[in-house]
PDB file of N, CA and C in Angstrom:
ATOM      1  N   UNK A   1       0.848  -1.168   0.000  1.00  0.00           N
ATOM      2  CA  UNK A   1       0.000   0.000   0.000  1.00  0.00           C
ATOM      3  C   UNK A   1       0.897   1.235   0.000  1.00  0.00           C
ATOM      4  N   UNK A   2       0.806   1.978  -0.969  1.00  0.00           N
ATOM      5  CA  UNK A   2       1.039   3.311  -1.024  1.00  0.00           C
ATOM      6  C   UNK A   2       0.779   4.450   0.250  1.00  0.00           C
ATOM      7  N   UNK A   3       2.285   4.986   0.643  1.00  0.00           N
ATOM      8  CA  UNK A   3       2.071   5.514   1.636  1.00  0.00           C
ATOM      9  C   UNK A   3       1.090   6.423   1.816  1.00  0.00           C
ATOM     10  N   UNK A   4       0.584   7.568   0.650  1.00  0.00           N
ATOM     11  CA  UNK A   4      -1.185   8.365   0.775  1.00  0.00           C
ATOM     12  C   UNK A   4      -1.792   7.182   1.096  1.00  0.00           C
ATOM     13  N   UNK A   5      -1.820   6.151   0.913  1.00  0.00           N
ATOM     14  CA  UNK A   5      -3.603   5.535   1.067  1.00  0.00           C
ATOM     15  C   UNK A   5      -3.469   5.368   2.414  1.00  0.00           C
ATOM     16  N   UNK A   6      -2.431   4.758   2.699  1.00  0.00           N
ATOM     17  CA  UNK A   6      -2.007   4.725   4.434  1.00  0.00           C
ATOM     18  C   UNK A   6      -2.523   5.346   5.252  1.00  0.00           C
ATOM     19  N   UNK A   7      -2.187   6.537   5.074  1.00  0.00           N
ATOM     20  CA  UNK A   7      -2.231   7.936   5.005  1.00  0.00           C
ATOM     21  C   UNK A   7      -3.630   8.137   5.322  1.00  0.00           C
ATOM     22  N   UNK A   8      -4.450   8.077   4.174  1.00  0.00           N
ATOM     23  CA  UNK A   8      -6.386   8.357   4.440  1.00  0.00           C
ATOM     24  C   UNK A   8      -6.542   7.281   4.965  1.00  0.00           C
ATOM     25  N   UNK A   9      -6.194   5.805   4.760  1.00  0.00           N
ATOM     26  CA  UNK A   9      -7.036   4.855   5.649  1.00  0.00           C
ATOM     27  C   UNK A   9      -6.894   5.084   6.853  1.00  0.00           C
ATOM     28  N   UNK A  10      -5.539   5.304   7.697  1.00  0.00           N
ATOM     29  CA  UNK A  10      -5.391   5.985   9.185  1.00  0.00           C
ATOM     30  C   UNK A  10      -6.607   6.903   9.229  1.00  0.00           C
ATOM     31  N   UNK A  11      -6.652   8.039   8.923  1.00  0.00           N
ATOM     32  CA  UNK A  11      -7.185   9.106   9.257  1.00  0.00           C
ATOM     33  C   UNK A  11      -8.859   9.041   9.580  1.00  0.00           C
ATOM     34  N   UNK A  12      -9.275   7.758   8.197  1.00  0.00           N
ATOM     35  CA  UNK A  12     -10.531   7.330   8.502  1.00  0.00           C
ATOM     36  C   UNK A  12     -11.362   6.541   9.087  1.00  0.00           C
ATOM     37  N   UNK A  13      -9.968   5.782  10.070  1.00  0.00           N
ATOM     38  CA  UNK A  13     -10.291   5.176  10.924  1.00  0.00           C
ATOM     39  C   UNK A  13     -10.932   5.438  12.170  1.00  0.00           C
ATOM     40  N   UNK A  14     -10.958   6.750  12.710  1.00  0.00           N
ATOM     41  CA  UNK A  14     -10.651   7.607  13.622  1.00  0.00           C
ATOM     42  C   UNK A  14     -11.938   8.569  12.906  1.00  0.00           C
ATOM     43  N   UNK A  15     -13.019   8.464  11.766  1.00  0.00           N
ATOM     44  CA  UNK A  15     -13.987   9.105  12.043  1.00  0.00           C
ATOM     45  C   UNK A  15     -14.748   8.875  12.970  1.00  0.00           C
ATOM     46  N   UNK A  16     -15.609   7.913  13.565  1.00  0.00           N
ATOM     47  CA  UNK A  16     -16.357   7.502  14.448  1.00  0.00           C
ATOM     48  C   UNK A  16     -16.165   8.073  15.675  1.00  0.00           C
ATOM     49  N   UNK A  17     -14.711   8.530  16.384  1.00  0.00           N
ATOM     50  CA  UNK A  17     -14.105   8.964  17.467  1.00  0.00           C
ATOM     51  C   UNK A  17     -14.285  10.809  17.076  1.00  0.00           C
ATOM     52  N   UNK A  18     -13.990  10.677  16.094  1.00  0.00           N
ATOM     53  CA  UNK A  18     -13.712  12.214  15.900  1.00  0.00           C
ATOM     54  C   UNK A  18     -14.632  12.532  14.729  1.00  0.00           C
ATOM     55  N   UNK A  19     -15.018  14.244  14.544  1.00  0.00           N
ATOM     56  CA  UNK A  19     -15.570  14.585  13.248  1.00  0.00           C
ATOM     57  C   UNK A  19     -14.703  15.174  13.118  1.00  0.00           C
ATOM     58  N   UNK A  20     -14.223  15.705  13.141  1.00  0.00           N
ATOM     59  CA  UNK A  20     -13.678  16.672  12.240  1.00  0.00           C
ATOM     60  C   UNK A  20     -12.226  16.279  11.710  1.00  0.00           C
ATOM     61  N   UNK A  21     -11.841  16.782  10.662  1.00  0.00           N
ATOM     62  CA  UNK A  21     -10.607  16.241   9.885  1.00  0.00           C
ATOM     63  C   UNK A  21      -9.800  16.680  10.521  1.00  0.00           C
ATOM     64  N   UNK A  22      -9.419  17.853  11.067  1.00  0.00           N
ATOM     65  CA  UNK A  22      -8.027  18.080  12.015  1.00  0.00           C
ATOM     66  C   UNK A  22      -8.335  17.146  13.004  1.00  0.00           C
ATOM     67  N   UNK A  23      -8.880  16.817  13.484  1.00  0.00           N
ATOM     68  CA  UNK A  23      -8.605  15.933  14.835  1.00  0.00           C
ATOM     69  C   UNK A  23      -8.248  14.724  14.745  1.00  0.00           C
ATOM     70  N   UNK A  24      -8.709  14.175  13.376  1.00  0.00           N
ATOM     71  CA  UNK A  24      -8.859  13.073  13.117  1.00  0.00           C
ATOM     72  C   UNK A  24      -7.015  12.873  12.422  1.00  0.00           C
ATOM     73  N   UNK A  25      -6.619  13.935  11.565  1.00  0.00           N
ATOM     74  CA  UNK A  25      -5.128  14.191  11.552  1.00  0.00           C
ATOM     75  C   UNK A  25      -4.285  13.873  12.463  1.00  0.00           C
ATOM     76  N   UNK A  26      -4.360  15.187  13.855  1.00  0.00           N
ATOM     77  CA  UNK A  26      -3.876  15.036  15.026  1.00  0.00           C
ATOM     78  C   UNK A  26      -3.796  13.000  15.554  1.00  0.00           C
ATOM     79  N   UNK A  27      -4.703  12.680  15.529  1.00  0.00           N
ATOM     80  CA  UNK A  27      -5.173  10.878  16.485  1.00  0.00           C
ATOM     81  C   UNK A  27      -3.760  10.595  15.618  1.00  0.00           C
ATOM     82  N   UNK A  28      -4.025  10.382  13.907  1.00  0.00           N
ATOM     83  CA  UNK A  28      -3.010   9.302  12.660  1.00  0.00           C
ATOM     84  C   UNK A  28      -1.978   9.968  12.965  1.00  0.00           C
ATOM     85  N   UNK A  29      -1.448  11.168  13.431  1.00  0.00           N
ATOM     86  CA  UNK A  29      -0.301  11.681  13.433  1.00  0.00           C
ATOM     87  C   UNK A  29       0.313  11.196  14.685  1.00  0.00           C
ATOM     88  N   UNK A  30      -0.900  11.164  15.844  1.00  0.00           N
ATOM     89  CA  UNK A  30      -0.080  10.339  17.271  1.00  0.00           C
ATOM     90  C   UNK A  30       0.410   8.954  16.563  1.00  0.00           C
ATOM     91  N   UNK A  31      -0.892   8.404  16.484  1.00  0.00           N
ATOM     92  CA  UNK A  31      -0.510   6.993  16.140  1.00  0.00           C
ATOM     93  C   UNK A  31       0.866   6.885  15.451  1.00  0.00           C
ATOM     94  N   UNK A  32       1.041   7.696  14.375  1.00  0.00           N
ATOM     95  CA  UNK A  32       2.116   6.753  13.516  1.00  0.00           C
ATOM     96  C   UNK A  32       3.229   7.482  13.953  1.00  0.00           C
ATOM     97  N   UNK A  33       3.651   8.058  14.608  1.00  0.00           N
ATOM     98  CA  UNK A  33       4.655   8.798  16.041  1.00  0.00           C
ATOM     99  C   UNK A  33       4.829   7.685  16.632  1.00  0.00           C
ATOM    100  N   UNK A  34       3.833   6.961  17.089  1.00  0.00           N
ATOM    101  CA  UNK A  34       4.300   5.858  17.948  1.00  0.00           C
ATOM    102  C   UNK A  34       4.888   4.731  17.420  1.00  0.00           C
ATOM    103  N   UNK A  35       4.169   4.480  16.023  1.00  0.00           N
ATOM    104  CA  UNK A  35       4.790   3.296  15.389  1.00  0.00           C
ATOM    105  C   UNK A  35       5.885   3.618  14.867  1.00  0.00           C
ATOM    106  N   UNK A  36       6.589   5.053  14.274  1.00  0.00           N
ATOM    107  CA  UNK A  36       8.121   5.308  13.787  1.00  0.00           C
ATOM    108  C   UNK A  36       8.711   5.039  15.527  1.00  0.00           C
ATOM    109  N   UNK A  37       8.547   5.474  16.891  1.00  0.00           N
ATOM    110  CA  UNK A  37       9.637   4.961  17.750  1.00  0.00           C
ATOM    111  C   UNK A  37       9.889   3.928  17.944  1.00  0.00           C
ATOM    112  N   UNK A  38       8.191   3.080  18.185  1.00  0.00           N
ATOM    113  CA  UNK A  38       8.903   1.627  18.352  1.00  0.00           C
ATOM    114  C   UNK A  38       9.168   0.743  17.488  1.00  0.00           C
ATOM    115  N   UNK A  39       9.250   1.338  16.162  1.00  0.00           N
ATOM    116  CA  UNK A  39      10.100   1.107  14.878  1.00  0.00           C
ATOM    117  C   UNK A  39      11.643   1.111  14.792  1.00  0.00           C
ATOM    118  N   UNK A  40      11.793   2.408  15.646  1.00  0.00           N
ATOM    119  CA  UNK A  40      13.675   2.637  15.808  1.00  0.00           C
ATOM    120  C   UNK A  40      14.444   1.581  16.940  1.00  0.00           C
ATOM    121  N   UNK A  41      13.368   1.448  18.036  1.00  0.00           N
ATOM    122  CA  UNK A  41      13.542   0.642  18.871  1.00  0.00           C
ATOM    123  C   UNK A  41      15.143  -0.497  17.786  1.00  0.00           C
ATOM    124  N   UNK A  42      14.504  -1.363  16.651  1.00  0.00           N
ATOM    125  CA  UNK A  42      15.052  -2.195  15.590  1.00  0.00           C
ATOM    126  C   UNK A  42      15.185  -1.974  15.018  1.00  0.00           C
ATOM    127  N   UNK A  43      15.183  -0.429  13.865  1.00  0.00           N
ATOM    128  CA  UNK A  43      15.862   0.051  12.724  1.00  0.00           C
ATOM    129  C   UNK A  43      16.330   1.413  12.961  1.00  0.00           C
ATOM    130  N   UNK A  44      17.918   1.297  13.932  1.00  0.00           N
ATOM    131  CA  UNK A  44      18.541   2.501  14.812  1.00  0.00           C
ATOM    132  C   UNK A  44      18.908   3.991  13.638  1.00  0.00           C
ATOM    133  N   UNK A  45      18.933   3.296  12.165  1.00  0.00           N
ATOM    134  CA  UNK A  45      18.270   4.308  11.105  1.00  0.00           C
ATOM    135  C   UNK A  45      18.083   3.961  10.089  1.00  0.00           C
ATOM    136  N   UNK A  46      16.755   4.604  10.050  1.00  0.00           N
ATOM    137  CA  UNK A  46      15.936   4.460   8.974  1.00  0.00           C
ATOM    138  C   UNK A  46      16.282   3.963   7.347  1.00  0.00           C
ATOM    139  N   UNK A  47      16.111   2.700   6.501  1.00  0.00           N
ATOM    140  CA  UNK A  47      16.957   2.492   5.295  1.00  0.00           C
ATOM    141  C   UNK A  47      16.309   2.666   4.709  1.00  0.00           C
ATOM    142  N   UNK A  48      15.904   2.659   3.154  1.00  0.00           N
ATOM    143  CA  UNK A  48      15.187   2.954   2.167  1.00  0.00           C
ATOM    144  C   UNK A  48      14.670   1.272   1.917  1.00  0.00           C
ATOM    145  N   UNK A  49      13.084   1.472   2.545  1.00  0.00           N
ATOM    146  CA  UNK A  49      12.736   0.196   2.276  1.00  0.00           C
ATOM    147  C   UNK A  49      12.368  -0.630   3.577  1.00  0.00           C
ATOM    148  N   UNK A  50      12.314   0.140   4.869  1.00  0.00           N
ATOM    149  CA  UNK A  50      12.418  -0.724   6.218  1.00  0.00           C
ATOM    150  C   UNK A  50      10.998   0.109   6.474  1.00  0.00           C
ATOM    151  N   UNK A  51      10.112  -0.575   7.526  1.00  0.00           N
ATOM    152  CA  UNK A  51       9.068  -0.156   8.096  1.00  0.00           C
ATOM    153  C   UNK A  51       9.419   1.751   8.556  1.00  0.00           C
ATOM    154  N   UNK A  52      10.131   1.505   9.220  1.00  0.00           N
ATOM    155  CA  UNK A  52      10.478   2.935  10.019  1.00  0.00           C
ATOM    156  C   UNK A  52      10.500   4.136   8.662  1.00  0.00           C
ATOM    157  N   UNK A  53      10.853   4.251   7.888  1.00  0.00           N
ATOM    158  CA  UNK A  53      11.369   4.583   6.408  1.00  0.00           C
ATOM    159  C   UNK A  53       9.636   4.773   6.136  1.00  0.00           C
ATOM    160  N   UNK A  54       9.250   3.757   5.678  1.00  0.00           N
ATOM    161  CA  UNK A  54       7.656   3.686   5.117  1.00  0.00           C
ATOM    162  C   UNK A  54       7.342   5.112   5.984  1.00  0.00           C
ATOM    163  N   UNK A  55       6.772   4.580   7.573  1.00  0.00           N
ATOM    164  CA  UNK A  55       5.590   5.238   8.147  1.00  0.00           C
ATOM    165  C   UNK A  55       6.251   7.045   7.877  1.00  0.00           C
ATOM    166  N   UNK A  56       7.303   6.565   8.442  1.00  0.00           N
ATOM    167  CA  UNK A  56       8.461   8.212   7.701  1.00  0.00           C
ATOM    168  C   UNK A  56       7.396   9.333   6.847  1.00  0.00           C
ATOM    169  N   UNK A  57       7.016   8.390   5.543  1.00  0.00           N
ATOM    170  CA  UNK A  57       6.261   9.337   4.516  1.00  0.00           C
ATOM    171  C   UNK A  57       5.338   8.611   4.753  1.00  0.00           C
ATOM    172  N   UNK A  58       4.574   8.106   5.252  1.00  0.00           N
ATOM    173  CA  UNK A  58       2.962   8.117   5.726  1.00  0.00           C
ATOM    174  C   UNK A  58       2.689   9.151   6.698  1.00  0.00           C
ATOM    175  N   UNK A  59       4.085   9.521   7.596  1.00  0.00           N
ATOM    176  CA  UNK A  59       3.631  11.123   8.478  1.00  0.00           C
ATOM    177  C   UNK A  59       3.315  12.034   7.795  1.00  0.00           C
ATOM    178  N   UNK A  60       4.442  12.294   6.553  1.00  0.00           N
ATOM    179  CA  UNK A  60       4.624  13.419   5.512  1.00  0.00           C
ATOM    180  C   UNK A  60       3.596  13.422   5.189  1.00  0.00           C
ATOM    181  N   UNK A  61       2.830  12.176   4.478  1.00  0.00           N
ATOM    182  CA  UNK A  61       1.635  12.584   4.132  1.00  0.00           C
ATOM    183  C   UNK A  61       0.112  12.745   4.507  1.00  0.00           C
ATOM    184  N   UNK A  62       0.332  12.633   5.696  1.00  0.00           N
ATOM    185  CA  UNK A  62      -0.884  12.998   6.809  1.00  0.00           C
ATOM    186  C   UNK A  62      -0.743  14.549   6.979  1.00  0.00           C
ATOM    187  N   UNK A  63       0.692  14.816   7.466  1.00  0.00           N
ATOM    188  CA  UNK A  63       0.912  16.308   6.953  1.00  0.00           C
ATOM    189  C   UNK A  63       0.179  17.365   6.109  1.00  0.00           C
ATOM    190  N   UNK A  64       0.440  16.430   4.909  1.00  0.00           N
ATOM    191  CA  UNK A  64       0.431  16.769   3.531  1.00  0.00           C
ATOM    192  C   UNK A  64      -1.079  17.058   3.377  1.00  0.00           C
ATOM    193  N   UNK A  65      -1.901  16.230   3.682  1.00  0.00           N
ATOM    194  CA  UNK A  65      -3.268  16.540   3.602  1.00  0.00           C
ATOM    195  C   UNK A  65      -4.133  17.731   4.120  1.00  0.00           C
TER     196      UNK A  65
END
């Protein structure tokens, strides 16, 4: 999966909890904060191609939206 779809599927997970699209940003932006640390926890830096790397630009593009 392409890191945008990532990206909106996070975000739309988190309608039911939240309406509104910034908030719902804010939740996918905690979340995948948490999954890049305990990502580094085992990839001490990031390679082109490792989980940590991925969620990397799935932040960017939660950002991005």
């Amino acid at each position: 999966m392409k890191s945008k779809e990532k990206a909106l599927k996070l975000i739309d997970k988190f309608f039911p909890l939240v309406k509104t699209r910034k908030q719902q940003k804010q939740c996918a932006l905690i979340l995948v904060s948490a999954i890049i640390m305990e990502n580094l926890r085992y990839d001490y830096t990031p390679f082109e191609g490792s989980r940590t790397a991925y969620f990397l630009e799935v932040e960017k593009e939660i950002l991005a939206l």
